[in-house]
PDB file of N, CA and C in Angstrom:
ATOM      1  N   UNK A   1       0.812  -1.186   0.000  1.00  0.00           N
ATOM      2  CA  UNK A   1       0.000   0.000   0.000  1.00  0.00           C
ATOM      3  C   UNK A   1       0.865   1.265   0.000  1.00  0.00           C
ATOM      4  N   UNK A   2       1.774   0.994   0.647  1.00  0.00           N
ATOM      5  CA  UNK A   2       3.008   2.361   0.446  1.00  0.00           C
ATOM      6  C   UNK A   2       3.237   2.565  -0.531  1.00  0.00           C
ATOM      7  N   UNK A   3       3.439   2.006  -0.953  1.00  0.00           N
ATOM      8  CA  UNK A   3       4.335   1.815  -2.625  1.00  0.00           C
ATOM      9  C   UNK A   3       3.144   2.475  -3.964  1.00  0.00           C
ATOM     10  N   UNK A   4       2.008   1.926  -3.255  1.00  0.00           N
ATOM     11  CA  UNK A   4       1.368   2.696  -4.103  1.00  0.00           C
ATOM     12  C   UNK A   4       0.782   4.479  -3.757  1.00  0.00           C
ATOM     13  N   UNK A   5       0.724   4.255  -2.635  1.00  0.00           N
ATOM     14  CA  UNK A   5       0.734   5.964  -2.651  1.00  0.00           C
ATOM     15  C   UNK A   5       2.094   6.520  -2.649  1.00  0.00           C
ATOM     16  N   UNK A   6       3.076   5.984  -2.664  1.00  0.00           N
ATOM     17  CA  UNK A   6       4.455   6.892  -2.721  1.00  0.00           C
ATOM     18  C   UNK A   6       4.329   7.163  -4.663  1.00  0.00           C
ATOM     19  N   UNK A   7       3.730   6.292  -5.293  1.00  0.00           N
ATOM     20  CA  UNK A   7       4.107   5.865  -6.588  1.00  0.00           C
ATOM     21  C   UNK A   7       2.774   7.251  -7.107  1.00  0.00           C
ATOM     22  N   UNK A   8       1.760   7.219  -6.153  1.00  0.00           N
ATOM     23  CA  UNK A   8       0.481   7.944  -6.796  1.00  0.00           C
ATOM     24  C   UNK A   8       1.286   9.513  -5.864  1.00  0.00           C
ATOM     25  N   UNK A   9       1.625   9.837  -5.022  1.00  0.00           N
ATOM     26  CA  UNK A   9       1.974  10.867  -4.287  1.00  0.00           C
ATOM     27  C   UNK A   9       3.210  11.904  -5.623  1.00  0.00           C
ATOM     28  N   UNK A  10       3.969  11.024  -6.295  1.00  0.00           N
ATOM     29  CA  UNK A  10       5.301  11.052  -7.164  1.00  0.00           C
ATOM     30  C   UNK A  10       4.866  11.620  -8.406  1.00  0.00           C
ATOM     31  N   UNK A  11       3.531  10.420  -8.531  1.00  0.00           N
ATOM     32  CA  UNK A  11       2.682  11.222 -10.244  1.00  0.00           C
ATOM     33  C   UNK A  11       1.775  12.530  -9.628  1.00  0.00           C
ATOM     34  N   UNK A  12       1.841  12.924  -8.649  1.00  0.00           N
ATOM     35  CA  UNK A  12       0.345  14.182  -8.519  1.00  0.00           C
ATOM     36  C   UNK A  12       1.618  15.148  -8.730  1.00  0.00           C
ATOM     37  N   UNK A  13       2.718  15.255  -8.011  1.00  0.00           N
ATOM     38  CA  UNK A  13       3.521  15.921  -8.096  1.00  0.00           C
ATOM     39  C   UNK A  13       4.541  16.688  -9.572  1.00  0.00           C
ATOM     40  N   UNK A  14       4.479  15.674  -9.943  1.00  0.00           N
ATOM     41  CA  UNK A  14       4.848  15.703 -11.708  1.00  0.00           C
ATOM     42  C   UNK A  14       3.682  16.444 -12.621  1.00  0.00           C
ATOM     43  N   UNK A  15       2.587  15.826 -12.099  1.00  0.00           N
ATOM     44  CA  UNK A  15       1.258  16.013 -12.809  1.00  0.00           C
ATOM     45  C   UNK A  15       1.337  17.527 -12.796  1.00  0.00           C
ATOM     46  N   UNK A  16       1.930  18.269 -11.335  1.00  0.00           N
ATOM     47  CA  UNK A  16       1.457  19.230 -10.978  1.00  0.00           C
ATOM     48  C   UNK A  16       2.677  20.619 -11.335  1.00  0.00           C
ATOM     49  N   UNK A  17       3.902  19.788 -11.101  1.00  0.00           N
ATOM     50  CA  UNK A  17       4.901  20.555 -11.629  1.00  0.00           C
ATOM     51  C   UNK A  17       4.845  20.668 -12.980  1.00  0.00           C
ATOM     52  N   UNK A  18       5.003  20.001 -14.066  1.00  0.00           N
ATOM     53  CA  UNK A  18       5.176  20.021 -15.551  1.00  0.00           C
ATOM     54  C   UNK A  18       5.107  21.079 -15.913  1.00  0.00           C
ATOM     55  N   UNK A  19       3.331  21.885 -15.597  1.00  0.00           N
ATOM     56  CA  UNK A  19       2.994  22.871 -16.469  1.00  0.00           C
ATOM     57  C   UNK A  19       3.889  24.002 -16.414  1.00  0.00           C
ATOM     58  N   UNK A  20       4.382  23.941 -14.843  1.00  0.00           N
ATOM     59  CA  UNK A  20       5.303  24.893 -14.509  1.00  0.00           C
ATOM     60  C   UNK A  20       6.665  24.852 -14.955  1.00  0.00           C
ATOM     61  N   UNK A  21       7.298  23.645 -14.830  1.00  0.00           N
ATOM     62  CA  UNK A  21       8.616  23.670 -15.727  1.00  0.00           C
ATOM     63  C   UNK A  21       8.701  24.179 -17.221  1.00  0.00           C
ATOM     64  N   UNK A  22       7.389  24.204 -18.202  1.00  0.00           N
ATOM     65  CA  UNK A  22       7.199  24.417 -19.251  1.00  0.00           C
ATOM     66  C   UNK A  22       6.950  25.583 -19.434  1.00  0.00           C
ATOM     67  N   UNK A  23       6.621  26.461 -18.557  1.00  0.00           N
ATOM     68  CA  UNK A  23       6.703  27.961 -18.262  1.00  0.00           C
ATOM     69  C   UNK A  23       8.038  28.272 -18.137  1.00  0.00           C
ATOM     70  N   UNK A  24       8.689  28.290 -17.267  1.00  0.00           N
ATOM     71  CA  UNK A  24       9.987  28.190 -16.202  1.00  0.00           C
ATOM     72  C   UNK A  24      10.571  28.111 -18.103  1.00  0.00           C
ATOM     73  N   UNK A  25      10.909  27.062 -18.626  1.00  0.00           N
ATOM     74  CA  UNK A  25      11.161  27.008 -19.325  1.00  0.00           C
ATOM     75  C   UNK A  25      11.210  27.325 -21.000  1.00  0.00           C
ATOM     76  N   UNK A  26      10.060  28.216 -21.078  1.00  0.00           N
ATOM     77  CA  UNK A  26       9.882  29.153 -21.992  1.00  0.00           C
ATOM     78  C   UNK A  26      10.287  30.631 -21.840  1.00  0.00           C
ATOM     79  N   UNK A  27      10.176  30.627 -20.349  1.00  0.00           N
ATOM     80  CA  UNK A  27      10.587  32.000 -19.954  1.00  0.00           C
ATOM     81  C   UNK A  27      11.940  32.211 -20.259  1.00  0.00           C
ATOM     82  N   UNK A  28      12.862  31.284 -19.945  1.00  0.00           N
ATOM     83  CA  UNK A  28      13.984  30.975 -19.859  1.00  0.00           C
ATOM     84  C   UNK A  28      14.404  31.273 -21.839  1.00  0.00           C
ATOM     85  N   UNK A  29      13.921  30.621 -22.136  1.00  0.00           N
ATOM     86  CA  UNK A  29      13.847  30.619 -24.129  1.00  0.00           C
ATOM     87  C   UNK A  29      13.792  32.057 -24.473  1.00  0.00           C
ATOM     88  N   UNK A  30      12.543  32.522 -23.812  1.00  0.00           N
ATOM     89  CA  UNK A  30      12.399  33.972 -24.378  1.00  0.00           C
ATOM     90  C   UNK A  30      13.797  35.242 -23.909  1.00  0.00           C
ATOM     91  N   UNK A  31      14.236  34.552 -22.576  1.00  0.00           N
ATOM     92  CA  UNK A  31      15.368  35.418 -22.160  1.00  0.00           C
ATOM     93  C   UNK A  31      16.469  35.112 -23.054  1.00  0.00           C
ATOM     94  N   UNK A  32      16.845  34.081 -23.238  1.00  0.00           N
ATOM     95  CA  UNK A  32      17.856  34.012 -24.355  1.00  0.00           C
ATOM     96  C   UNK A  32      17.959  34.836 -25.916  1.00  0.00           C
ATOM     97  N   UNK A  33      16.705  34.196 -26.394  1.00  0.00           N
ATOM     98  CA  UNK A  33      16.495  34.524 -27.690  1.00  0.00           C
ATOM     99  C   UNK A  33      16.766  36.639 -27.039  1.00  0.00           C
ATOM    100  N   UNK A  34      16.281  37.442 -26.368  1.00  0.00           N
ATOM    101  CA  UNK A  34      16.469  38.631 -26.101  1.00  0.00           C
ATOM    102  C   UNK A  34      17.756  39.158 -25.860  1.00  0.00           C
ATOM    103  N   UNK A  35      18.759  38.059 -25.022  1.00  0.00           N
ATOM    104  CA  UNK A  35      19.410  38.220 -24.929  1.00  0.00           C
ATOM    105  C   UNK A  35      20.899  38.248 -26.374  1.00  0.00           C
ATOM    106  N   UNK A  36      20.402  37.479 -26.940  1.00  0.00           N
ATOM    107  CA  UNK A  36      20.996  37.034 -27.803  1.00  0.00           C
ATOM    108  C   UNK A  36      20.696  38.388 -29.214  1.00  0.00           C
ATOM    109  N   UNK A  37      19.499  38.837 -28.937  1.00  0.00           N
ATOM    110  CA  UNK A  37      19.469  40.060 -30.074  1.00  0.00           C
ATOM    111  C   UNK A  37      20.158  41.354 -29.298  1.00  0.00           C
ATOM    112  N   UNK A  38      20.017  41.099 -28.173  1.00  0.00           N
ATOM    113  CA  UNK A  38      20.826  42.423 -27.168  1.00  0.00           C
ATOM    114  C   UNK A  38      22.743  42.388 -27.525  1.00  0.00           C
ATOM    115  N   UNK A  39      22.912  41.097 -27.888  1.00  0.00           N
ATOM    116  CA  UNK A  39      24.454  40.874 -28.438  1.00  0.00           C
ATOM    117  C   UNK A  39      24.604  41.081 -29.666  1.00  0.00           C
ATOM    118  N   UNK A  40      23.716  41.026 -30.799  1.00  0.00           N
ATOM    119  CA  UNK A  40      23.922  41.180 -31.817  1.00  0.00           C
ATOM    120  C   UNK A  40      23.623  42.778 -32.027  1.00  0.00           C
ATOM    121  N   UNK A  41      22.671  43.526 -31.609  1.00  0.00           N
ATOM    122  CA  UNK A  41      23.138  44.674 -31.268  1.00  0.00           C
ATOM    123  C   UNK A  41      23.945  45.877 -30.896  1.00  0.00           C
ATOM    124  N   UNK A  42      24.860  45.038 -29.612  1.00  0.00           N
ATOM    125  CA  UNK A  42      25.560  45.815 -28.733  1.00  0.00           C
ATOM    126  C   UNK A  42      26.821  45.723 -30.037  1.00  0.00           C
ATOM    127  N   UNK A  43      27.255  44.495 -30.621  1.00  0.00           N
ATOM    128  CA  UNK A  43      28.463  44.198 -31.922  1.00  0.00           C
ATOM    129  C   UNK A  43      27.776  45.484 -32.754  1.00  0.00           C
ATOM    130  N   UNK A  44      26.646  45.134 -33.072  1.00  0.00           N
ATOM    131  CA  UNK A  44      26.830  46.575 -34.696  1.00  0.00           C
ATOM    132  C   UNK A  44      26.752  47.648 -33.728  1.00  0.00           C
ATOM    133  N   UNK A  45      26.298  48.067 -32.976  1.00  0.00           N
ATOM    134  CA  UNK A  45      26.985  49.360 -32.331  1.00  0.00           C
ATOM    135  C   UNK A  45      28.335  49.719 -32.133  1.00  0.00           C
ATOM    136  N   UNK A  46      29.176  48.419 -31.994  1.00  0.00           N
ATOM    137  CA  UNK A  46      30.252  48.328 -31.812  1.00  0.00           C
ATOM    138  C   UNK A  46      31.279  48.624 -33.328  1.00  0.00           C
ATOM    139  N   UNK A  47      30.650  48.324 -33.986  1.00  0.00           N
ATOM    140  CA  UNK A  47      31.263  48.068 -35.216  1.00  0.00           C
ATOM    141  C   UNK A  47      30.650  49.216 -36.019  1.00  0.00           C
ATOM    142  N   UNK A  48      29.777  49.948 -35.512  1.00  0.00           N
ATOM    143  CA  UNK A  48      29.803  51.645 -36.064  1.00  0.00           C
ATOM    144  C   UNK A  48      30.235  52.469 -35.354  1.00  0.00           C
ATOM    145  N   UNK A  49      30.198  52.604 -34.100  1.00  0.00           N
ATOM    146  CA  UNK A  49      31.626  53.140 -33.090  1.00  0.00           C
ATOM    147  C   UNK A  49      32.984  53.257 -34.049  1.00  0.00           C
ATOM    148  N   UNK A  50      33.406  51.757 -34.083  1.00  0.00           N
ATOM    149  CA  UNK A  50      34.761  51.676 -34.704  1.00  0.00           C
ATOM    150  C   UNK A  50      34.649  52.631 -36.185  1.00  0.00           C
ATOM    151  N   UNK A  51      33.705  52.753 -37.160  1.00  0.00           N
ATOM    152  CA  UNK A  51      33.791  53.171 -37.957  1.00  0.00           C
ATOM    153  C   UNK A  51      33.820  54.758 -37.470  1.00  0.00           C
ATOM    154  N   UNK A  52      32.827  55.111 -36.507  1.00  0.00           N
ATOM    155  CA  UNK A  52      32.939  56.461 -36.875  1.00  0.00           C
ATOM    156  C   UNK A  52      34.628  57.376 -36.091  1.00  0.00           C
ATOM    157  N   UNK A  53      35.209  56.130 -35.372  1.00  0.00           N
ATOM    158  CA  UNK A  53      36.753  56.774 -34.600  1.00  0.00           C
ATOM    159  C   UNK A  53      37.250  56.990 -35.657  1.00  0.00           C
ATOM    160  N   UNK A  54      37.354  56.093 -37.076  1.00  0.00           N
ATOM    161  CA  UNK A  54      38.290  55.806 -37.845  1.00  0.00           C
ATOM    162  C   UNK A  54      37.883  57.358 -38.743  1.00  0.00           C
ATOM    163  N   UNK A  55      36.764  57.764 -38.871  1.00  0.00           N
ATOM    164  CA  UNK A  55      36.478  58.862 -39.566  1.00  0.00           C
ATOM    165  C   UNK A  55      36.704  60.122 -39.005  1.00  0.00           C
ATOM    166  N   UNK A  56      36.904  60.051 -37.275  1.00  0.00           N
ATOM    167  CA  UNK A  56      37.254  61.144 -36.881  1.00  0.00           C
ATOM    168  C   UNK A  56      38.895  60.639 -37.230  1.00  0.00           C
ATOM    169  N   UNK A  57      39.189  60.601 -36.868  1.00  0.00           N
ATOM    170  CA  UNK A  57      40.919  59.822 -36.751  1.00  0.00           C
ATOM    171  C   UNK A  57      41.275  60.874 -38.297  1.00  0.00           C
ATOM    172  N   UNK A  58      40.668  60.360 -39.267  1.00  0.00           N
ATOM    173  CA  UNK A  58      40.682  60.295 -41.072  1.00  0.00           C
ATOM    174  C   UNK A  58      41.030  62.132 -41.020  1.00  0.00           C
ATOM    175  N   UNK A  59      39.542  62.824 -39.932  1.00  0.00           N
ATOM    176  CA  UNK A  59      39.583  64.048 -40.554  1.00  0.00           C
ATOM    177  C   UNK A  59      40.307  64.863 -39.535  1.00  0.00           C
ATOM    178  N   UNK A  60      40.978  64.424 -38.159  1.00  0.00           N
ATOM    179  CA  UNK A  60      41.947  64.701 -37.773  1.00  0.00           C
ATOM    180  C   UNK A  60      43.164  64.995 -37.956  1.00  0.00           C
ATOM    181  N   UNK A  61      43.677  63.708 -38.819  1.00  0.00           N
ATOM    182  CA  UNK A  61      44.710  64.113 -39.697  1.00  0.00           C
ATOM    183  C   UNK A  61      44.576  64.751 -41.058  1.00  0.00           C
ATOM    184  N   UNK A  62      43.617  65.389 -41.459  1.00  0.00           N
ATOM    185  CA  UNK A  62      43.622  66.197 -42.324  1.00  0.00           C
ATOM    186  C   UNK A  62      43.387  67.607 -41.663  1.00  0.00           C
ATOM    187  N   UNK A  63      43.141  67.745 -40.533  1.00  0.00           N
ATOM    188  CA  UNK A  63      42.837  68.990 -40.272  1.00  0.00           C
ATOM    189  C   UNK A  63      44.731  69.329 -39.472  1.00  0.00           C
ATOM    190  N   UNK A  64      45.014  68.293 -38.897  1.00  0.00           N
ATOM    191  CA  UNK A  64      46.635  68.386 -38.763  1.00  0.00           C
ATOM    192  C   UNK A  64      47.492  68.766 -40.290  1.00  0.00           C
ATOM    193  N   UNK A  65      47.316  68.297 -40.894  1.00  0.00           N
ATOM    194  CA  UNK A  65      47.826  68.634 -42.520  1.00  0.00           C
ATOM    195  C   UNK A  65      47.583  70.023 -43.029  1.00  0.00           C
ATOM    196  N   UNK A  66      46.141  70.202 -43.132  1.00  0.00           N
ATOM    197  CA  UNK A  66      45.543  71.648 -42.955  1.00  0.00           C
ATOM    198  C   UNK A  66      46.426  72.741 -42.134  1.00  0.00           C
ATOM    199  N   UNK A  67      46.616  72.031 -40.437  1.00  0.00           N
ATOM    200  CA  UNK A  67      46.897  73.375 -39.941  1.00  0.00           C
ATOM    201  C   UNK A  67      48.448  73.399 -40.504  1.00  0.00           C
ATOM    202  N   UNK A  68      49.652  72.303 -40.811  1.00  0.00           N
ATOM    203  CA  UNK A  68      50.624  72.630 -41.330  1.00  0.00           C
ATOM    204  C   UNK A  68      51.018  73.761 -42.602  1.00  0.00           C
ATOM    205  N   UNK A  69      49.691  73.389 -43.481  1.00  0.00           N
ATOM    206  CA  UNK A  69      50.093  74.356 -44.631  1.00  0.00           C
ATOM    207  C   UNK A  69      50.065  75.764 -44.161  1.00  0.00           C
ATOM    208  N   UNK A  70      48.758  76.031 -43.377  1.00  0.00           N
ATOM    209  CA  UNK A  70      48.232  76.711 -43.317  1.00  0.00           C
ATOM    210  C   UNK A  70      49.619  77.877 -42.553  1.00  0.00           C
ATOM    211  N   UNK A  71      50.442  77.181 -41.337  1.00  0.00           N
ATOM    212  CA  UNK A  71      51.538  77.840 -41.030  1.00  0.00           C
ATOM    213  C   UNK A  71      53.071  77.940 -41.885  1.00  0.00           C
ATOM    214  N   UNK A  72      53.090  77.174 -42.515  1.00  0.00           N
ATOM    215  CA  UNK A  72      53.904  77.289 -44.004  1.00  0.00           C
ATOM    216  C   UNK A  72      53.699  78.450 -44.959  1.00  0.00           C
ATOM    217  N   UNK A  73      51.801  78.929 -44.951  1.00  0.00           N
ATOM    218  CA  UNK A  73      52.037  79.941 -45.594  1.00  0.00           C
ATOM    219  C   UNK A  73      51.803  81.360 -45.060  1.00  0.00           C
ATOM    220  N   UNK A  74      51.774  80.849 -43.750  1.00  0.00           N
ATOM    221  CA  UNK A  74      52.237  82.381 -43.349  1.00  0.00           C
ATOM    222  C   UNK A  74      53.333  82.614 -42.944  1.00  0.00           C
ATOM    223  N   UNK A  75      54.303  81.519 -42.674  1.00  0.00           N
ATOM    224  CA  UNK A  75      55.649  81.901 -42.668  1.00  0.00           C
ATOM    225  C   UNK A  75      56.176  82.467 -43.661  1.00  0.00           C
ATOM    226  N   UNK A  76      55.649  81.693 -45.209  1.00  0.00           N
ATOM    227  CA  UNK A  76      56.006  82.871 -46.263  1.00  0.00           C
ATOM    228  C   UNK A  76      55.480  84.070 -46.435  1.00  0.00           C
ATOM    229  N   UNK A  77      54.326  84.578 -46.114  1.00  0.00           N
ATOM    230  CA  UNK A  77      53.429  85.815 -45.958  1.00  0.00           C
ATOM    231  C   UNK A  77      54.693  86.709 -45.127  1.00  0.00           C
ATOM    232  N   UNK A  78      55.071  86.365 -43.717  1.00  0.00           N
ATOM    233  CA  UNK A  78      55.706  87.092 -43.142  1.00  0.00           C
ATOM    234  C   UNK A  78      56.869  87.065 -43.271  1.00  0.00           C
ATOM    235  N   UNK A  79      57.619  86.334 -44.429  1.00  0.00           N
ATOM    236  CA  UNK A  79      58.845  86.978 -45.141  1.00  0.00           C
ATOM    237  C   UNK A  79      58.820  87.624 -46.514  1.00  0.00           C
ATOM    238  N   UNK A  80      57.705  87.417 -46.739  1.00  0.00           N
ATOM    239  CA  UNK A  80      57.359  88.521 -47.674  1.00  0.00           C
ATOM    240  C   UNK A  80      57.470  89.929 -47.156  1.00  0.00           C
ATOM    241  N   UNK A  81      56.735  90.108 -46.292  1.00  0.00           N
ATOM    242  CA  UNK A  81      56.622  91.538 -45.677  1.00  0.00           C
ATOM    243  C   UNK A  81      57.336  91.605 -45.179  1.00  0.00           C
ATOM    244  N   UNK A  82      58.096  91.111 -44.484  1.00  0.00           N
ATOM    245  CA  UNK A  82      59.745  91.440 -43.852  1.00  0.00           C
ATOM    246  C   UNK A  82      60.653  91.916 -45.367  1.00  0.00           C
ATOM    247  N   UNK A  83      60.412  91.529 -46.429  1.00  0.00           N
ATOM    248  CA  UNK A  83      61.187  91.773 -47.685  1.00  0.00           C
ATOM    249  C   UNK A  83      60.891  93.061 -48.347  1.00  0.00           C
ATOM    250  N   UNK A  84      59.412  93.297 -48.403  1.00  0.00           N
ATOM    251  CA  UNK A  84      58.740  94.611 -48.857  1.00  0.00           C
ATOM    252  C   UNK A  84      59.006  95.563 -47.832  1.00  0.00           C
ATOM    253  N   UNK A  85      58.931  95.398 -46.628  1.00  0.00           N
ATOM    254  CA  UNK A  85      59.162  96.535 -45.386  1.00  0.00           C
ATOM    255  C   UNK A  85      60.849  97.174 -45.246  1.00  0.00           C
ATOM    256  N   UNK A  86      61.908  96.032 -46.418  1.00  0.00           N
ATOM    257  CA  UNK A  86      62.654  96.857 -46.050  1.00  0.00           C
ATOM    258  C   UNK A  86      63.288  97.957 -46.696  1.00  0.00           C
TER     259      UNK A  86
END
């Protein structure tokens, strides 16, 4: 007689958990799958970040280039006028 209510006590319990593991366990699915678009996300953010350093970087060194000429030609400007002034 034990054996059979330990055996009927074992199935109410199963009977009764399942629905819940199958919750438990979808919930669990849906966190992944979210999680998993939250990573594929956070990468292309990542990977337009990187693009836009590389474009500041790009017009950095052109604005470094820029400011070189730019004092190149007023060093000649002001030996010009050092030449005309004398």
């Amino acid at each position: 007689m034990e054996w059979n209510a330990s055996t009927g006590l074992a199935l109410g319990l199963v009977s009764t958990l399942t629905p819940w593991f199958f919750s438990v366990h979808s919930k669990l699915a849906a966190i992944a799958e979210q999680t998993a678009q939250g990573a594929q996300k956070i990468d292309a953010i990542a990977a337009a970040t990187g693009r836009a350093f590389e474009k500041v970087y790009d017009a950095e060194k052109q604005i470094a280039s820029q400011d070189l000429r730019l004092r190149q030609v007023s060093e000649r400007l002001d030996k010009l006028e050092e030449t005309f002034a004398e």
